[in-house]
Protein backbone atom coordinates (compact mmCIF):
# COMPACT_ATOMS: atom_id res chain seq x y z
CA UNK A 1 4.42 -36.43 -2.15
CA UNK A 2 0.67 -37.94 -2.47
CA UNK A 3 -0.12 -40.97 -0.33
CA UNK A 4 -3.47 -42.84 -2.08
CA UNK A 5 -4.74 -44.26 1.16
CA UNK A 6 -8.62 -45.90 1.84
CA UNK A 7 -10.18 -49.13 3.43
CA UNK A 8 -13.10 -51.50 2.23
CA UNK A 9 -14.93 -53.41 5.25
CA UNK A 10 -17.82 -55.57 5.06
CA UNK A 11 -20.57 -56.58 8.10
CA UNK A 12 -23.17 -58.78 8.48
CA UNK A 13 -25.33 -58.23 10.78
CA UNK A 14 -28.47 -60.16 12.00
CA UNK A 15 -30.92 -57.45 13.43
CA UNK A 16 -30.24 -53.68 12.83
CA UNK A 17 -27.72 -52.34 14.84
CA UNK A 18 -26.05 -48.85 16.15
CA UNK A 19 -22.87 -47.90 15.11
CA UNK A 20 -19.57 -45.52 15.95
CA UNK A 21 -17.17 -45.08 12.90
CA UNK A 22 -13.86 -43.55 13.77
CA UNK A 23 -12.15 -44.29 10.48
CA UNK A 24 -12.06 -40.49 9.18
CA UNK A 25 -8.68 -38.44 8.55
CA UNK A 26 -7.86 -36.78 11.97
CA UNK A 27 -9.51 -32.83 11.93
CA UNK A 28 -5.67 -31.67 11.80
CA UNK A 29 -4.76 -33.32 8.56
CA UNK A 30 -8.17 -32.70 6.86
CA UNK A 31 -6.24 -29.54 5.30
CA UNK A 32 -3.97 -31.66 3.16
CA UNK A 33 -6.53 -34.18 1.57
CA UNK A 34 -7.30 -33.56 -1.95
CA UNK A 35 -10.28 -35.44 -2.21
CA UNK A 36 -13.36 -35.10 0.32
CA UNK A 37 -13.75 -37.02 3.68
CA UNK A 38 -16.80 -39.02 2.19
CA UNK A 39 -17.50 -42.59 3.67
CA UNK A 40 -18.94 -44.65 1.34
CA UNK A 41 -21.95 -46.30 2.92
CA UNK A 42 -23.43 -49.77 1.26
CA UNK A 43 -26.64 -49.85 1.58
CA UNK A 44 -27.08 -45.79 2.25
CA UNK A 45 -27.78 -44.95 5.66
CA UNK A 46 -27.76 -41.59 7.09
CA UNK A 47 -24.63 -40.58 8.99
CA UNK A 48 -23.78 -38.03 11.66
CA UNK A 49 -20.28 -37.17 12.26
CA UNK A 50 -19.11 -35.63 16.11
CA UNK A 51 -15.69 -34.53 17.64
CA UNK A 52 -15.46 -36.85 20.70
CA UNK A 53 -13.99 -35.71 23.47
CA UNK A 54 -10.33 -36.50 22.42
CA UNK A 55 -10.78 -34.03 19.45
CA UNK A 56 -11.08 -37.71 16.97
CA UNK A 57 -13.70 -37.25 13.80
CA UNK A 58 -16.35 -39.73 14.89
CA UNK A 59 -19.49 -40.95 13.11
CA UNK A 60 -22.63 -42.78 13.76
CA UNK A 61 -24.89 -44.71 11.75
CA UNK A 62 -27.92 -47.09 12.32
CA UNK A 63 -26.72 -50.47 10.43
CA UNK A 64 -29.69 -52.76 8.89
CA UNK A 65 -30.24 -56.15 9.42
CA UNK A 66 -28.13 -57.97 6.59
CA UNK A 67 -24.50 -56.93 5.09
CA UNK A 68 -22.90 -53.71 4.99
CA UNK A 69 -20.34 -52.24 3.40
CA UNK A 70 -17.53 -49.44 4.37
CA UNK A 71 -15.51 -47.86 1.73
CA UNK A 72 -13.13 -44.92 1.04
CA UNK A 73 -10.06 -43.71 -1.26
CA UNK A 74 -8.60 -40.81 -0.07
CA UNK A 75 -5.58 -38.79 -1.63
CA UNK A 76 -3.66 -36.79 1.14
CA UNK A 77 -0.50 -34.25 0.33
CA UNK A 78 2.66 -35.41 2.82
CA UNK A 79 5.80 -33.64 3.21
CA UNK A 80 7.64 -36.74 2.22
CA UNK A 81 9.75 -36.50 5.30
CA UNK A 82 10.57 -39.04 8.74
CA UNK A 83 8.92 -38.31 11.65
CA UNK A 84 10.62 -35.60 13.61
CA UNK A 85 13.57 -35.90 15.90
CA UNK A 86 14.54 -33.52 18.67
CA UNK A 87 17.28 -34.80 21.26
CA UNK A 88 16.89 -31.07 22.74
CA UNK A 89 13.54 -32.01 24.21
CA UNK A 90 13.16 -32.44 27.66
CA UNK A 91 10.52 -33.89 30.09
CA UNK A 92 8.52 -31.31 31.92
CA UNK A 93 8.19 -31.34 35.45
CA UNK A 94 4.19 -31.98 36.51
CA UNK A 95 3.54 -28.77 37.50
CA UNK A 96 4.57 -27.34 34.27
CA UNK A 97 2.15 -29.71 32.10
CA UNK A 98 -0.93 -28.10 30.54
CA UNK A 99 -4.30 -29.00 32.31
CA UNK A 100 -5.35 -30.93 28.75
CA UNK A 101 -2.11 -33.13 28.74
CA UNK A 102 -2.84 -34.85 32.36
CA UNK A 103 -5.26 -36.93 31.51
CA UNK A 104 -2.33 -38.48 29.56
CA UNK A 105 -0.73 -39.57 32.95
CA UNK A 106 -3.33 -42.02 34.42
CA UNK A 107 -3.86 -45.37 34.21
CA UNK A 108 -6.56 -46.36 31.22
CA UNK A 109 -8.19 -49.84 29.80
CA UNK A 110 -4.87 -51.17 27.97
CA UNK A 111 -2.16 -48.92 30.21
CA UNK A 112 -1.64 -49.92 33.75
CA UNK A 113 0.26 -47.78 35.06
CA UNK A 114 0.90 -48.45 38.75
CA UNK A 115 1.70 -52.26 37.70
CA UNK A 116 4.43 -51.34 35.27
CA UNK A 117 5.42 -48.63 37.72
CA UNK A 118 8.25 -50.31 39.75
CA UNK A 119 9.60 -52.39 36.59
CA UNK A 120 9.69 -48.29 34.67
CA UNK A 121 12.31 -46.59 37.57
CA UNK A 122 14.44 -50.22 37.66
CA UNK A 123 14.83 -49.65 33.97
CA UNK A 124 14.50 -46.28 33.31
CA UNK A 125 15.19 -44.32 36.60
CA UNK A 126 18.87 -43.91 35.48
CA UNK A 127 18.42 -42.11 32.14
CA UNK A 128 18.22 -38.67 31.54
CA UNK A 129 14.75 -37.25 31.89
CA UNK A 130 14.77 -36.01 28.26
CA UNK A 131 14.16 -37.62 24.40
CA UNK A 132 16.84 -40.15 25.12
CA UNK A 133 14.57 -41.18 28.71
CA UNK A 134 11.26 -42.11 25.68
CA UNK A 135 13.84 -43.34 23.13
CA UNK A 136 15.55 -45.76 25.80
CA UNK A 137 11.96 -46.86 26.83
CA UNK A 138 11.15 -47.67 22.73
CA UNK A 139 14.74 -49.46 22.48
CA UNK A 140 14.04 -51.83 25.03
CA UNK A 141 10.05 -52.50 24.15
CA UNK A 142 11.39 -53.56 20.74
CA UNK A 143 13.98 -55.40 21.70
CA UNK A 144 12.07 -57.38 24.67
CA UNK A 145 8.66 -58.20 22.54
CA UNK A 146 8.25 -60.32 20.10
CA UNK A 147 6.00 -59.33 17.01
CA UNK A 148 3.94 -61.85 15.25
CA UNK A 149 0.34 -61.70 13.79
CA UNK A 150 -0.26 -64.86 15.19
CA UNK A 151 0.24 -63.21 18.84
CA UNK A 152 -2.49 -61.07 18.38
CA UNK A 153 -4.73 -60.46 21.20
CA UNK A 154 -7.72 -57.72 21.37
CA UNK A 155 -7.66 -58.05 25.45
CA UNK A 156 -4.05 -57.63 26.12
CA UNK A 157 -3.04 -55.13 28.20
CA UNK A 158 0.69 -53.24 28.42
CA UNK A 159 1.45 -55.26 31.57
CA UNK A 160 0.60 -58.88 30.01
CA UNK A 161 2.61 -58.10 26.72
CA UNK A 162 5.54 -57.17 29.36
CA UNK A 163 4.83 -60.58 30.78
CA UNK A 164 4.30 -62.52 27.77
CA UNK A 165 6.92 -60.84 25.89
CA UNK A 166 4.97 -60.83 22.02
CA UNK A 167 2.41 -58.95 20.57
CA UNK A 168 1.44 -56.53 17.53
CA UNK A 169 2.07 -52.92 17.21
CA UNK A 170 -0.51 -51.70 19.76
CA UNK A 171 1.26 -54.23 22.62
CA UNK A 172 4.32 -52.35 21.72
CA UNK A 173 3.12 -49.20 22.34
CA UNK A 174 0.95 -49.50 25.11
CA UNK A 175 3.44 -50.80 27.05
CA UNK A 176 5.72 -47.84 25.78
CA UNK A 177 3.17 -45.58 26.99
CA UNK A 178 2.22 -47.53 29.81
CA UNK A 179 6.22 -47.06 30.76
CA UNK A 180 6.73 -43.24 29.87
CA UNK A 181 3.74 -42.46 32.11
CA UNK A 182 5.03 -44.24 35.13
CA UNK A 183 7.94 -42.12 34.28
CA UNK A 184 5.73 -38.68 34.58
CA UNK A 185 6.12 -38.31 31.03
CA UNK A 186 2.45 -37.49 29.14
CA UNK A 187 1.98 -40.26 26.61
CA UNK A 188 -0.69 -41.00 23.68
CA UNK A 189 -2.03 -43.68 22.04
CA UNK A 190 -2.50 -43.14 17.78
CA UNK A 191 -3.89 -45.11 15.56
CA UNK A 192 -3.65 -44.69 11.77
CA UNK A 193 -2.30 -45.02 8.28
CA UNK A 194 1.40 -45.83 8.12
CA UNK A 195 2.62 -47.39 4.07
CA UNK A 196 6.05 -48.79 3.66
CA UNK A 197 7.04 -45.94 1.97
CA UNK A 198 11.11 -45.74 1.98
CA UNK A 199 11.35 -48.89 3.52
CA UNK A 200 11.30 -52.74 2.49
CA UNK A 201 7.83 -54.26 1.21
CA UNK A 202 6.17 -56.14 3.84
CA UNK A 203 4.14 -59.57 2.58
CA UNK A 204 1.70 -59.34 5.24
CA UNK A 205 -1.74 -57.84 4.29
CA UNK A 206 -2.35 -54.21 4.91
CA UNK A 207 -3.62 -52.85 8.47
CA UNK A 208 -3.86 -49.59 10.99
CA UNK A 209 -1.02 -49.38 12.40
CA UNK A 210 -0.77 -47.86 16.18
CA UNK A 211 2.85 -45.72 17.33
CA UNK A 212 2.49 -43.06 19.95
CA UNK A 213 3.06 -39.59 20.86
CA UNK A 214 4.98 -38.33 23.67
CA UNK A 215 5.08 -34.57 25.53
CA UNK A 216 8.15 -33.44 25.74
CA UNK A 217 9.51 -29.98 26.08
CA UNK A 218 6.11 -28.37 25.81
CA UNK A 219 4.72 -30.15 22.79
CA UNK A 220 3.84 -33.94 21.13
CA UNK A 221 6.28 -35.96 19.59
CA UNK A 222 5.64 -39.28 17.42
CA UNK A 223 6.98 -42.24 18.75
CA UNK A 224 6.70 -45.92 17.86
CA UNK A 225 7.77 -48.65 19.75
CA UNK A 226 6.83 -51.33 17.16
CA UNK A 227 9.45 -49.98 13.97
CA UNK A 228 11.81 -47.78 16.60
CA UNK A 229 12.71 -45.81 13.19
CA UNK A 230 11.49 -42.53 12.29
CA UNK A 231 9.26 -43.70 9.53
CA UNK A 232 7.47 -41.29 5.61
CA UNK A 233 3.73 -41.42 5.43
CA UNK A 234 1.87 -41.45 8.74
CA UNK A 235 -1.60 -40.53 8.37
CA UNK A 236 -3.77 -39.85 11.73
CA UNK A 237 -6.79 -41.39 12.05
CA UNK A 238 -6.80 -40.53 16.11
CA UNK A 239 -5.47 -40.68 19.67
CA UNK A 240 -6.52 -41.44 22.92
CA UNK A 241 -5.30 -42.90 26.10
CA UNK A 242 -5.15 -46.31 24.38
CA UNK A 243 -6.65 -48.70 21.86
CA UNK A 244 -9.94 -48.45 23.99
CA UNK A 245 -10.41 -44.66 22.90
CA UNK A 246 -9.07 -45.22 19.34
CA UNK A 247 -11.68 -48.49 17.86
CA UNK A 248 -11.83 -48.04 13.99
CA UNK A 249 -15.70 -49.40 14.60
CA UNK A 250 -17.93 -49.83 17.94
CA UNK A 251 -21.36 -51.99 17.55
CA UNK A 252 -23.64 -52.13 19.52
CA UNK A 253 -24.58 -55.75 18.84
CA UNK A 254 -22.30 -58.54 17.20
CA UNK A 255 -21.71 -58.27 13.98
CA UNK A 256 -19.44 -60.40 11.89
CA UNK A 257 -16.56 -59.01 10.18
CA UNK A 258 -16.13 -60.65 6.77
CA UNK A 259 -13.79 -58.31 4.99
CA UNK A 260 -11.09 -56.20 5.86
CA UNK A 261 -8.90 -54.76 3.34
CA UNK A 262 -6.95 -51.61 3.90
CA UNK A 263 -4.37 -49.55 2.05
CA UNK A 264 -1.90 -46.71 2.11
CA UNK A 265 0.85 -46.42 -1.10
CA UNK A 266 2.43 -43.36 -2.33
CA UNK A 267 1.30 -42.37 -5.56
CA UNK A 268 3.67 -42.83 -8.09
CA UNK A 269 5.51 -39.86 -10.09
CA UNK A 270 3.82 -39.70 -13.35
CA UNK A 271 0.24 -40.36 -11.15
CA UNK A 272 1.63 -37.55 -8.65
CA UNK A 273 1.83 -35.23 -11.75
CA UNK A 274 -1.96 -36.12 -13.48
CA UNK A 275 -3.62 -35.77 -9.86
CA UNK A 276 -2.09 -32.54 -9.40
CA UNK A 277 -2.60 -31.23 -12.73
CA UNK A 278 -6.54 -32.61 -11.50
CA UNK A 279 -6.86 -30.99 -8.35
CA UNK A 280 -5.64 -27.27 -10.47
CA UNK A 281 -8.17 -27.47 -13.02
CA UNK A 282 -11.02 -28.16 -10.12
């Protein structure tokens, strides 16, 4: 299956201003996009691209004064399956976890931990320390907030959407992760591409979309709070301890944001075909 997937976002900005882009593909699914990880700068500036220190594609640029202008249109190969299941899994004890997954433990910007600790064993302590422990933690996160646009918040943390009880997708799951840390279990935050492909149309505009990723049994396992169904299509842009780690863009300065358009749609058949036929003769 192909997945046609891009953004187009527009800046002014009143002096010239320093950048961080983290917008790219993730490194581990640059081997299934057919076209090349080029963004599309307007006007041209020169741009640098890093691994940060979560492994995420990152890139800087020096923004002039006046508008700017981000664009790509990618084309990515997917396996056209749900995100993976595995009730076998089980939650490692902390001495088993890999130095590199600890980190994934703590406390961070949007997850406090020790807050949401006691409320995590009153609901949780009972369940088995396995996939169902993460999967009871999503049930109840969807069930107990309330998702609305208009609840949007760029400051809320995991413990005020527990309070509060609304949010959007990345209140869900940083109070999922906020929840499977207190419960020992390694948790990250992802951010990324996710089309309604094999599921109803949704009116609202196109966004990122945030779900999570859990260690269980001795590897990462996609979670999301928000949908609680395994969903056709994700496309990882990166992960971190939470939103703070996973920004789309940083500036140095304040720009103004005055377009934001972003979308993800699986190609259709006879497209699927011609794009193929395409990417042979090349």
């Amino acid at each position: 299956m192909l997945i046609r997937f891009g953004y187009d976002i527009k800046f002014e900005f009143s002096v010239a201003t320093p950048m961080v882009l983290l917008l790219s593909p993730h490194p581990t699914v640059e081997c299934r996009l057919l076209q090349p990880d080029v963004i599309q700068v307007t006007p041209p500036v020169s741009l640098r691209s890093h691994g940060d220190v979560f492994g995420n594609k990152a890139t800087r640029l020096y923004a002039p004064a006046g508008g700017l202008r981000l664009f790509y249109d990618g084309l990515i190969q997917d396996c056209g399956l749900p995100d993976l299941i595995n009730t076998s899994a089980q939650q490692w004890p902390v001495d088993w976890l890999p130095d590199d997954v600890l980190p994934f433990l703590f406390d961070s910007r949007y997850c406090e931990v020790e807050l949401l600790a006691n409320d995590a064993w009153r609901l949780f302590g009972d369940t088995a320390p396995d996939w169902s422990r993460v999967q009871a933690i999503c049930d109840w996160v969807y069930n107990h907030i309330e998702f609305g646009y208009e609840h949007a918040r760029n400051t809320r943390t995991a413990y005020e959407a527990f309070k509060e009880g609304q949010g959007v997708c990345r209140d869900f799951n940083h109070l999922a992760v906020a929840f499977c840390r207190a419960l020992h279990i390694p948790a990250r935050y992802c951010n990324g591409y996710l089309g309604e492909i094999g599921v109803p149309p949704d009116p609202s505009p196109m966004d990122f979309s945030a779900w999570f990723e859990a260690y269980l049994g001795g590897q990462w396992y996609t979670f999301d709070a928000r949908n609680n169904v395994p969903r056709i299509g994700r496309i990882l842009v990166s992960r971190g301890r939470d939103a703070k780690d996973t920004a789309l863009t940083t500036a140095f300065g304040q720009p103004l944001l005055t377009q934001f358009t972003v979308w993800t749609d699986k190609v259709s058949d006879a497209d699927e075909v011609e794009n193929k036929s395409a990417v042979a003769v090349a």
